[in-house]
Each structure stands twice: as C-alpha cells, then as structure tokens.
C-alpha atoms as a PDB file:
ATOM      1  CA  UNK A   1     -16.335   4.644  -7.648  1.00  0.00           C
ATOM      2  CA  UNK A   2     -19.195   2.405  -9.131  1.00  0.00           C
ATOM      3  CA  UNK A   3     -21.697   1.298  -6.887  1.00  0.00           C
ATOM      4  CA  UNK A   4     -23.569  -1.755  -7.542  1.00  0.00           C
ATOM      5  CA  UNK A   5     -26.683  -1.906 -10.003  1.00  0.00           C
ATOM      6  CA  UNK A   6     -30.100  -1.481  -8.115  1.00  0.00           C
ATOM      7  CA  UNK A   7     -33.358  -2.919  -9.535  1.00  0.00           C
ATOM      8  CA  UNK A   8     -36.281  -0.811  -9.361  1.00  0.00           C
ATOM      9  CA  UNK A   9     -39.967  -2.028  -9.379  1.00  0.00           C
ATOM     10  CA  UNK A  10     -43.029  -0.284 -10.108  1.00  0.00           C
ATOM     11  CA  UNK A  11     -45.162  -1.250  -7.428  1.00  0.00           C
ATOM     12  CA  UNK A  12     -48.803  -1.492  -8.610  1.00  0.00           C
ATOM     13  CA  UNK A  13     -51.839   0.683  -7.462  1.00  0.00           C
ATOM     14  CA  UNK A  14     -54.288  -2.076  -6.648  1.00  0.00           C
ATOM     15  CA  UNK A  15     -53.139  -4.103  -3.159  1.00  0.00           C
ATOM     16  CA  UNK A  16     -52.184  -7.662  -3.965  1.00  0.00           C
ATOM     17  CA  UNK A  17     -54.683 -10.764  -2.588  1.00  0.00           C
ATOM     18  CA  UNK A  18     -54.395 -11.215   1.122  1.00  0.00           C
ATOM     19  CA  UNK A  19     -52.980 -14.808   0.206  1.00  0.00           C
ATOM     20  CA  UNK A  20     -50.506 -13.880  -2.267  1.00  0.00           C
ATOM     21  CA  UNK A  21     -49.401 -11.684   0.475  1.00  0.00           C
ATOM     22  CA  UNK A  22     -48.929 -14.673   2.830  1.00  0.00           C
ATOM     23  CA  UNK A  23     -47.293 -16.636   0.406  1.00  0.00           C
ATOM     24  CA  UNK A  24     -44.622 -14.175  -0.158  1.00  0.00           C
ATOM     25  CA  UNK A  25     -40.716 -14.849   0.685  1.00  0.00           C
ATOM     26  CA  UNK A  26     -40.817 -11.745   2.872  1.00  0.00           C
ATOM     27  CA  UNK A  27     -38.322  -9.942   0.548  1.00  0.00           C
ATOM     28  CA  UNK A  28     -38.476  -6.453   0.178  1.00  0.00           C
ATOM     29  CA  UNK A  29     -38.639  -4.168  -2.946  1.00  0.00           C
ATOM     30  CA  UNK A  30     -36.574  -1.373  -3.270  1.00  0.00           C
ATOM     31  CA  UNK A  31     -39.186   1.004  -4.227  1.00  0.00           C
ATOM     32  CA  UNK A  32     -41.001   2.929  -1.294  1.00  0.00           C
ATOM     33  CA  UNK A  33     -44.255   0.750  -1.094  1.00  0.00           C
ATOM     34  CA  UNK A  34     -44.903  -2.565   0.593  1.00  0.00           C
ATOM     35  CA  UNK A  35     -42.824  -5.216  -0.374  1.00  0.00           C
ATOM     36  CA  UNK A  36     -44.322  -7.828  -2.982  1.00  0.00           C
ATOM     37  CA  UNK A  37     -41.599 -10.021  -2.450  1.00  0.00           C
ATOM     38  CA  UNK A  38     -40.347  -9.904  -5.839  1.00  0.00           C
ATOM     39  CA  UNK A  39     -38.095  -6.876  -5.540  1.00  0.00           C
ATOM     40  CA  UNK A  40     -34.197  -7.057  -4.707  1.00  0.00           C
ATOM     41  CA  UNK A  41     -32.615  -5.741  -1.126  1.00  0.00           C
ATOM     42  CA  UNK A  42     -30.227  -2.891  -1.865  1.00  0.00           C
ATOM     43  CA  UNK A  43     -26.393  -4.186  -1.948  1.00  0.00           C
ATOM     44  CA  UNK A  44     -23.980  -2.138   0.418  1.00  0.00           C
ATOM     45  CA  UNK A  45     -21.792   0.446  -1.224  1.00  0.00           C
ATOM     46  CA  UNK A  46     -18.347  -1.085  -1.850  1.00  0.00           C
ATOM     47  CA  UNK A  47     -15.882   0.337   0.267  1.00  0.00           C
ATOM     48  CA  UNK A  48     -13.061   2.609  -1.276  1.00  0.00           C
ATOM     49  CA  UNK A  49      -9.673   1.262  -1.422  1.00  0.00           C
ATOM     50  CA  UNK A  50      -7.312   4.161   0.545  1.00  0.00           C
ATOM     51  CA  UNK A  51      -4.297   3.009  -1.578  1.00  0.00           C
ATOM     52  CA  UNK A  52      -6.333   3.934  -4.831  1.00  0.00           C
ATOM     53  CA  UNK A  53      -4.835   6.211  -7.370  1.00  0.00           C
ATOM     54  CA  UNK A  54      -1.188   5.701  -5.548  1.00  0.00           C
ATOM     55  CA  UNK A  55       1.886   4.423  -6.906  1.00  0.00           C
ATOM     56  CA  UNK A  56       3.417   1.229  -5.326  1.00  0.00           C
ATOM     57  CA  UNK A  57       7.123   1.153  -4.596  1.00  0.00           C
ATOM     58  CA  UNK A  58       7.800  -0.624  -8.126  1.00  0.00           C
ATOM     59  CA  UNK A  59       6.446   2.515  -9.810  1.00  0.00           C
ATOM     60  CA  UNK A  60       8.118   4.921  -7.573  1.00  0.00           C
ATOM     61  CA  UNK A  61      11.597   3.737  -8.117  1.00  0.00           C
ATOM     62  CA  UNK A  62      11.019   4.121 -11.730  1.00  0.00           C
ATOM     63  CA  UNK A  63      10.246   7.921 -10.881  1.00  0.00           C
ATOM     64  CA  UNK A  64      13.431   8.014  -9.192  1.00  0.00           C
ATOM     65  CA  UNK A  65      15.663  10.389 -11.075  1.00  0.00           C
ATOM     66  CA  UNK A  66      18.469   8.476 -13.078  1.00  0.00           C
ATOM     67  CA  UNK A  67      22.143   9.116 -12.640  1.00  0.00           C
ATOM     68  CA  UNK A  68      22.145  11.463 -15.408  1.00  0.00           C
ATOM     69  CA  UNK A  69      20.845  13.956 -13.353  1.00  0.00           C
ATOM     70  CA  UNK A  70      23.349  13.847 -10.574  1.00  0.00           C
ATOM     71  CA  UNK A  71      26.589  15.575 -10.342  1.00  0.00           C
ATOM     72  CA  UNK A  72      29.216  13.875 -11.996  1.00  0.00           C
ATOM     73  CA  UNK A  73      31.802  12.000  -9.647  1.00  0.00           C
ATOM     74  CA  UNK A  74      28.588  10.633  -7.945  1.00  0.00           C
ATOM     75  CA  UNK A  75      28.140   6.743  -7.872  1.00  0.00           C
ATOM     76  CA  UNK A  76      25.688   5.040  -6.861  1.00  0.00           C
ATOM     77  CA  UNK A  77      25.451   3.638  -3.350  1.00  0.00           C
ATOM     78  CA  UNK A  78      24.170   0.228  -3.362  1.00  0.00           C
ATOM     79  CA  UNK A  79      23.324  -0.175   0.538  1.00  0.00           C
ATOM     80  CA  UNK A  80      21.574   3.265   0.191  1.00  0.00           C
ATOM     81  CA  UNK A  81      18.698   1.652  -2.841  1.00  0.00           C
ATOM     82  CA  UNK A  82      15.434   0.146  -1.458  1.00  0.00           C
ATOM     83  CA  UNK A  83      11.344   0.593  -1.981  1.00  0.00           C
ATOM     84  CA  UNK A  84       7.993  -1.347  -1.326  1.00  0.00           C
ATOM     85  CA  UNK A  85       7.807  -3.135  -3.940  1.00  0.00           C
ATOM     86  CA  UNK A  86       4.241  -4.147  -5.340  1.00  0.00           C
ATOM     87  CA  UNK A  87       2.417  -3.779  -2.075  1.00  0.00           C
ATOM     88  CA  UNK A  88       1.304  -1.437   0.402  1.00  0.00           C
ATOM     89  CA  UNK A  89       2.477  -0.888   3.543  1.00  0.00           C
ATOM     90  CA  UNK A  90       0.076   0.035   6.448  1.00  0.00           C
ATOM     91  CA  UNK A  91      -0.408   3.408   7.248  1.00  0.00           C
ATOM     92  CA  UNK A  92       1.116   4.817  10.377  1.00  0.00           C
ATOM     93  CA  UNK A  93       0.165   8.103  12.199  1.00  0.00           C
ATOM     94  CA  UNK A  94       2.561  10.608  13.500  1.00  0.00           C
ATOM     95  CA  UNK A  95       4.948  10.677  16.620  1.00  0.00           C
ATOM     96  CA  UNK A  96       3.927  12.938  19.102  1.00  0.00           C
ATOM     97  CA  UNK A  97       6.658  15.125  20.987  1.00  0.00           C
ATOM     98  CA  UNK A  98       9.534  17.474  19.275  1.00  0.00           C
ATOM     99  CA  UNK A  99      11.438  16.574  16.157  1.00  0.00           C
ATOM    100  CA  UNK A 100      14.371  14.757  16.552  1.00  0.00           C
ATOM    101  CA  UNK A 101      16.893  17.484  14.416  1.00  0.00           C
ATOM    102  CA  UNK A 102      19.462  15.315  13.775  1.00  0.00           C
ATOM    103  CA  UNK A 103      17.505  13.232  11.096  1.00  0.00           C
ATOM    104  CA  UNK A 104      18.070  16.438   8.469  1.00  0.00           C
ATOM    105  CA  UNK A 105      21.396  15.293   8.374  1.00  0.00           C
ATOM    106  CA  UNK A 106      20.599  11.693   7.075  1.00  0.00           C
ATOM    107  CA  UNK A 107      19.077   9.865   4.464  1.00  0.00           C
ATOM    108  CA  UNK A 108      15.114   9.600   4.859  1.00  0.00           C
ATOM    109  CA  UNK A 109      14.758  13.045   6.568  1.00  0.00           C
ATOM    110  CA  UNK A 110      11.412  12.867   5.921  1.00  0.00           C
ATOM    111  CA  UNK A 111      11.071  11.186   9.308  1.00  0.00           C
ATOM    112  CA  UNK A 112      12.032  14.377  10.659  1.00  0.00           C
ATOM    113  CA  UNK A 113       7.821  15.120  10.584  1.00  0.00           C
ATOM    114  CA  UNK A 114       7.144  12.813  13.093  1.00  0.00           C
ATOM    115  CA  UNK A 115       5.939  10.162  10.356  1.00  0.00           C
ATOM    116  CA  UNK A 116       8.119   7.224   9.707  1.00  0.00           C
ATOM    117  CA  UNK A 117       6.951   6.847   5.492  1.00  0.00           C
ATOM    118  CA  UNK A 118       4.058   6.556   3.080  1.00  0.00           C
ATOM    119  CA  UNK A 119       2.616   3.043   2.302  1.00  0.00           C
ATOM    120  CA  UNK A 120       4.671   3.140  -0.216  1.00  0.00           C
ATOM    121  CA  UNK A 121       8.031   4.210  -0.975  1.00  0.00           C
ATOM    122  CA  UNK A 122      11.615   4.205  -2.878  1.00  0.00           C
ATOM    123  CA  UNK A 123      15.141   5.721  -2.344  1.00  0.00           C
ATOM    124  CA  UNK A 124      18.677   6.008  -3.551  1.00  0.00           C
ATOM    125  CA  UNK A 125      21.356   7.768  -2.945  1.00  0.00           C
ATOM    126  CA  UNK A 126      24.702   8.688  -5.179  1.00  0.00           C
ATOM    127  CA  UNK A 127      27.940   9.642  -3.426  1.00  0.00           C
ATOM    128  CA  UNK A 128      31.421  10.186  -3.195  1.00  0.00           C
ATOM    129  CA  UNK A 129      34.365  10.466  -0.219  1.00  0.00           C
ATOM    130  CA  UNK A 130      32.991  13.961   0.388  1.00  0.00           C
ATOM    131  CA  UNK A 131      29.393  14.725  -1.441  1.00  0.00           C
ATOM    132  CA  UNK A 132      25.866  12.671  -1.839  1.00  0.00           C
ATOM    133  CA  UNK A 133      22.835  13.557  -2.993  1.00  0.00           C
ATOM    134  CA  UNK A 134      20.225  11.315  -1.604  1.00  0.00           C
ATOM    135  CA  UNK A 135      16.477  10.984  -2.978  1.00  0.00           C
ATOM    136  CA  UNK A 136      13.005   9.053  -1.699  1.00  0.00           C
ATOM    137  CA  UNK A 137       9.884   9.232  -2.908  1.00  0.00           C
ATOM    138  CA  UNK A 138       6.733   8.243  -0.660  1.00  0.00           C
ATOM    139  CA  UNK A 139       3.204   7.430  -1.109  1.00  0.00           C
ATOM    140  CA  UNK A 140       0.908   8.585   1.527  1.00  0.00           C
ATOM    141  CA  UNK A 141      -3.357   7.602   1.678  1.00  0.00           C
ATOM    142  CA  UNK A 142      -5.930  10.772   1.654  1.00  0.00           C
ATOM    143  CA  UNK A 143      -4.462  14.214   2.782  1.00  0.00           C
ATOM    144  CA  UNK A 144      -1.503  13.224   4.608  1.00  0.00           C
ATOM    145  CA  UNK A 145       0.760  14.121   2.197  1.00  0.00           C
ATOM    146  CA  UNK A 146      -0.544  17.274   2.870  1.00  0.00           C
ATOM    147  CA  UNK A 147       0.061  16.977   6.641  1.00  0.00           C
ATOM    148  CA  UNK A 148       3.641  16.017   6.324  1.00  0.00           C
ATOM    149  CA  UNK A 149       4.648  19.509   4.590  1.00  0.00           C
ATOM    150  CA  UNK A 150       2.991  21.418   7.017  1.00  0.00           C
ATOM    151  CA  UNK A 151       4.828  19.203   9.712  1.00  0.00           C
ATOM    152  CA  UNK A 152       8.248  20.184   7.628  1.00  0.00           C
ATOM    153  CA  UNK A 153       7.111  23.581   8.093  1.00  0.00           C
ATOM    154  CA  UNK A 154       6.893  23.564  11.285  1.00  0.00           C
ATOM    155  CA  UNK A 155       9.984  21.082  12.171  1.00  0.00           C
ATOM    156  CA  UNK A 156      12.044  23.943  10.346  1.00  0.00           C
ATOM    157  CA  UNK A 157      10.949  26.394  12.684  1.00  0.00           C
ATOM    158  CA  UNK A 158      11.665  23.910  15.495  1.00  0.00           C
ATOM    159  CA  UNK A 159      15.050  23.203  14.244  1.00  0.00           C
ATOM    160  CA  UNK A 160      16.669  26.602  13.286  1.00  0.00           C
ATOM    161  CA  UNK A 161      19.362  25.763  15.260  1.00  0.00           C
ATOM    162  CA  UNK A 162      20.935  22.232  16.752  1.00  0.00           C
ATOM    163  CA  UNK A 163      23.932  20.177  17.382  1.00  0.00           C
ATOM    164  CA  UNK A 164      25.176  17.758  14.572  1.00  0.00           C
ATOM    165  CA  UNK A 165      26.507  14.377  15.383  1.00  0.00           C
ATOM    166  CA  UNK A 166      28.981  13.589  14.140  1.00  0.00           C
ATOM    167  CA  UNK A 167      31.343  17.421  14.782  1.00  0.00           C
ATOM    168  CA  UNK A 168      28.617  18.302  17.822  1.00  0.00           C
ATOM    169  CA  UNK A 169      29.082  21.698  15.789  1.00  0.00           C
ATOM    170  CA  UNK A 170      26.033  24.267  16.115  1.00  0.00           C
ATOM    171  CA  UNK A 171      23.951  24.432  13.200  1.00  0.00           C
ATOM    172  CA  UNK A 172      21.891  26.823  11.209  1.00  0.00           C
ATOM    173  CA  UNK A 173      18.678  25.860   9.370  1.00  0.00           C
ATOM    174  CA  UNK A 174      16.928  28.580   7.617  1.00  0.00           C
ATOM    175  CA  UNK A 175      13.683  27.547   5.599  1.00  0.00           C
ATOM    176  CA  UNK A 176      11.167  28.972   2.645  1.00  0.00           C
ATOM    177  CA  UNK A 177       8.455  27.847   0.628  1.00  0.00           C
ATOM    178  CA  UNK A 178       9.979  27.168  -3.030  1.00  0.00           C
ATOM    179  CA  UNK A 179       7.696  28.132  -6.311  1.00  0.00           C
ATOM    180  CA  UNK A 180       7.402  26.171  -8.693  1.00  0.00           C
ATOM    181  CA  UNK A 181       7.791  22.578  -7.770  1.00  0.00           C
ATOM    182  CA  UNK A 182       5.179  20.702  -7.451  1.00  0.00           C
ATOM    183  CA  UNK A 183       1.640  21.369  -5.156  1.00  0.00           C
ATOM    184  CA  UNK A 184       3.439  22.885  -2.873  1.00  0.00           C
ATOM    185  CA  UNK A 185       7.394  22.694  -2.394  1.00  0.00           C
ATOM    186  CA  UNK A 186      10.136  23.888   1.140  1.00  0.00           C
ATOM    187  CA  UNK A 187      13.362  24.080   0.632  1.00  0.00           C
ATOM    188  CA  UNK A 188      15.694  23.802   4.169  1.00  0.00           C
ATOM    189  CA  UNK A 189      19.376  24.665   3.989  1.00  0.00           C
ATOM    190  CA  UNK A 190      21.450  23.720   6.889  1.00  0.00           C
ATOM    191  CA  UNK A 191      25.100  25.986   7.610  1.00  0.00           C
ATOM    192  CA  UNK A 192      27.734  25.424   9.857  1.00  0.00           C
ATOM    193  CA  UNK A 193      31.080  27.063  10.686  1.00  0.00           C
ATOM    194  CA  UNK A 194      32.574  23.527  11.058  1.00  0.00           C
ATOM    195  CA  UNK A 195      31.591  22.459   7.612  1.00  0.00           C
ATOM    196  CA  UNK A 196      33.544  22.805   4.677  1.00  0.00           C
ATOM    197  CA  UNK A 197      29.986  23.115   2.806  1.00  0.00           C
ATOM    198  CA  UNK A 198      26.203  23.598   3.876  1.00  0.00           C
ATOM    199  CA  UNK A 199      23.048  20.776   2.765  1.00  0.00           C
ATOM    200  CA  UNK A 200      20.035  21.216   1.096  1.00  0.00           C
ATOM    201  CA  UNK A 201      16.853  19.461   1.782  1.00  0.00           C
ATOM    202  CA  UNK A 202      13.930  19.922  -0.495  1.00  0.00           C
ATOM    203  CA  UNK A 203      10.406  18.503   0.162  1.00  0.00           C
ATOM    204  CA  UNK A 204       7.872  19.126  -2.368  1.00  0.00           C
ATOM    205  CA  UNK A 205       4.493  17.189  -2.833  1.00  0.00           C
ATOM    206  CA  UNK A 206       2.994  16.452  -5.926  1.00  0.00           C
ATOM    207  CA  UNK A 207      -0.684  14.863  -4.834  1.00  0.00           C
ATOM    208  CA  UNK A 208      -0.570  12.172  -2.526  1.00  0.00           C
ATOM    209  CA  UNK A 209       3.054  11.745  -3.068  1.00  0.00           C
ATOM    210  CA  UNK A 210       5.995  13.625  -1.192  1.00  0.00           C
ATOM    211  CA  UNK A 211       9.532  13.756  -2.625  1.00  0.00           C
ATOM    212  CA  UNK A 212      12.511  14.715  -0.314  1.00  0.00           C
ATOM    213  CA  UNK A 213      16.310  15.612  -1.648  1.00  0.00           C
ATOM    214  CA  UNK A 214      19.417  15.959   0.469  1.00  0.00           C
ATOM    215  CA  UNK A 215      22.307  17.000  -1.302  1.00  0.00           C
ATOM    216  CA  UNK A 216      25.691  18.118   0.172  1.00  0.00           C
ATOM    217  CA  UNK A 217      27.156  18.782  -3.655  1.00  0.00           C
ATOM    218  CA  UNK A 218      28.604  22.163  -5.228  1.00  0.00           C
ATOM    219  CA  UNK A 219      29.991  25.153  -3.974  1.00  0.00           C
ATOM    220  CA  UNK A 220      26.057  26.274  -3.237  1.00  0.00           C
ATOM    221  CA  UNK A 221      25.473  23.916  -0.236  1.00  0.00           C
ATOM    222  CA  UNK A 222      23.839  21.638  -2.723  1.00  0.00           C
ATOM    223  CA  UNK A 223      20.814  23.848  -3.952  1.00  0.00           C
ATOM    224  CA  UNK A 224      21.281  23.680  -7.660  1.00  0.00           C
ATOM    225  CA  UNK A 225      21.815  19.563  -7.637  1.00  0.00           C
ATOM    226  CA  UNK A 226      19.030  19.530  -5.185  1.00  0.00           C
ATOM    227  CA  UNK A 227      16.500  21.309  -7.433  1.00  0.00           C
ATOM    228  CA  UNK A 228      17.706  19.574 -10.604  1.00  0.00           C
ATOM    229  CA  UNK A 229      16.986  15.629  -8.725  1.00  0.00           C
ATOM    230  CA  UNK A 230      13.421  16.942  -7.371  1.00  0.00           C
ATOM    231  CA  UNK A 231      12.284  18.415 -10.790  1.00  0.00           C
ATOM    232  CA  UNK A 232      13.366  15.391 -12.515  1.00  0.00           C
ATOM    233  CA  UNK A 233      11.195  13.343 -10.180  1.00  0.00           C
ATOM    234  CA  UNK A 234       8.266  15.520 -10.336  1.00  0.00           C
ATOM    235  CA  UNK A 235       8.244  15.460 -13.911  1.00  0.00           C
ATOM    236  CA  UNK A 236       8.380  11.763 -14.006  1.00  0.00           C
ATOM    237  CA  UNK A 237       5.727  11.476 -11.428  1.00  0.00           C
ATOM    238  CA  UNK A 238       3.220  13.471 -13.745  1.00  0.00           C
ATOM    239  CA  UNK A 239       4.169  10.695 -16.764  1.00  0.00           C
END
C-alpha cells in the first residue's frame, strides 16, 4: 500500500520575527518545531480496500474446471451455472447455532459452515439421471477463508451421522485432512445403506479463496472425480 507523499521542512535555528509570526496562515509544518506556516499538514493514510488481491466472480468462473475434466456422460446443468460477476458482494459473518447437515447433500455445501458465501463467487454443476459432480469457488476478505475450513472441520465432527431428505435414510460422514491440495484441503465422504453409491465433498483453500466439490460419480463414492475437479481448479487459481 502507498501512502501519500509527505513534505519535510528544515525548520531553521534562529526564531522567525514576532510579526512574521503573526502574519502566518496558522499552518503547521510537519517537522517537530513550531510551525512557520509554510509546511504541509500530513494527509491521512488511505484506507485498504478488503476486496484487494481477490478474484471477482468473472475471474472465478474462468477457474472453474472445464468439462474435460468431468466424467464422461456428465452434461452440463444450465440452472445449476451462476457467479458475482465484476463486483463484490458484502461480507457476511457466520450463523450461530448447529449446522444444518442436510446441506452436504446439495449444491453450495459450503453453507454447511454457518457462512452463506465469499464476496465473490462462481458454480456449476454437470450431471446425469443418476450422478453430478457439482463445483463453486468463493472469495472471502482477510482470514476467513481460513475460518470456514476450520468451521468444515468442525461441522464434520458435528455431522458424523444424520438423516437425508429425500430416503430419511441414516447417514455416515467420516472426514480427514487431504495432502496436497492447496493451503490446506478436507475431504468428507458421506455412506448410506440406502444408497446405491456414497458422495464426496472436498473443501480445500488456496489463499483467500475456498473451493468445494460434491461428486456422487464412480464406483468410489465420487473420490477420484472429486479430486480430479478440485486440482484442476487449484491449478487454475495459481495462473
């Protein structure tokens, strides 16, 4: 950050006439003697911008990873595609009180953490009549990015088991830090007896910017197409 140029005067020895002194403008140097009326007040230090150094939602969905990287028999879901466009949104703090479970089986899971997005943002999804793999990027001011993982840590503690909606079938999460991608990465799977396959949810930060995965496809519960979409974003994020 620049701060604005300050003009320093040398302020003479000898004290100035008692009438120059009266005729001054009342002005006062920036130096540490009297004032002489000819110095120039000290400017306030611009304040930082919070959004600085993020990406808006234009540049995000350009990280988002292309279709080539999704299983094939995917398609893209066109109701499923939105961002932020060129401006930020305002920041919002968490929600107070216990994780609402259920949103690990949806789209924007991130929201799971008790914050509702970044101030900036983009998602997509790909799917067919039985798989998706869904993907969002967001944007987050200072070290909240930071605070989100740890609240994903602690929401998969919260949530090792609950009761999906749409079955009301018991499920199993079970939760790890992942090497390797990203600052920091956790990877969440989610089991049931009532499912014909388990999901994968990976969150992994890279700076002030959090990327989440769901993906339901492959005989793995979706880890290997989950890992392929994150990495692809990560790297494009570092471009």
């Amino acid at each position: 950050m620049r701060l604005p140029s300050r003009a320093v005067m040398l302020i003479a020895a000898a004290a100035l006439p008692l009438a120059l002194t009266a005729c001054s403008t009342g002005s006062t140097g920036s130096g540490s003697g009297s004032g002489s009326g000819t110095g120039t007040s000290a400017q306030p230090a611009k304040a930082k911008d919070p959004d600085s150094g993020l990406f808006t939602g234009t540049r995000l969905k350009q990280a988002l990873a292309p279709s080539s990287a999704f299983p094939a028999g995917l398609a893209l879901e066109s109701d499923g595609s939105a961002d932020s466009g060129g401006q930020f949104l305002s920041p919002a703090g968490p929600k107070a009180g216990k994780p609402d479970c259920t949103r690990l089986e949806s789209t924007s899971w991130i929201q799971v953490s008790g914050y509702k997005g970044g101030v900036s943002f983009a998602q997509n999804g790909y799917a067919n009549k039985t798989e998706e793999v869904d993907q969002e990027i967001d944007a987050f001011q200072g070290t909240t990015a930071t605070a989100v993982m740890k609240a994903l840590r602690t929401v998969a503690a919260e949530c090792a088991t609950f009761t999906d909606t749409d079955a009301h079938a018991k499920v199993k999460l079970t939760g790890g830090a992942t090497a390797g991608l990203g600052d920091e990465a956790y990877t969440m799977t989610l089991t049931s007896g009532y499912w014909e396959n388990g999901t994968t949810l990976i969150a992994a930060r890279s700076g002030g910017s959090v990327v989440t995965v769901l993906s339901t496809a492959g005989g793995d519960n979706g880890a290997a197409s989950a890992k392929k979409v994150t990495t692809t974003i990560l790297s494009a994020l570092r471009k």
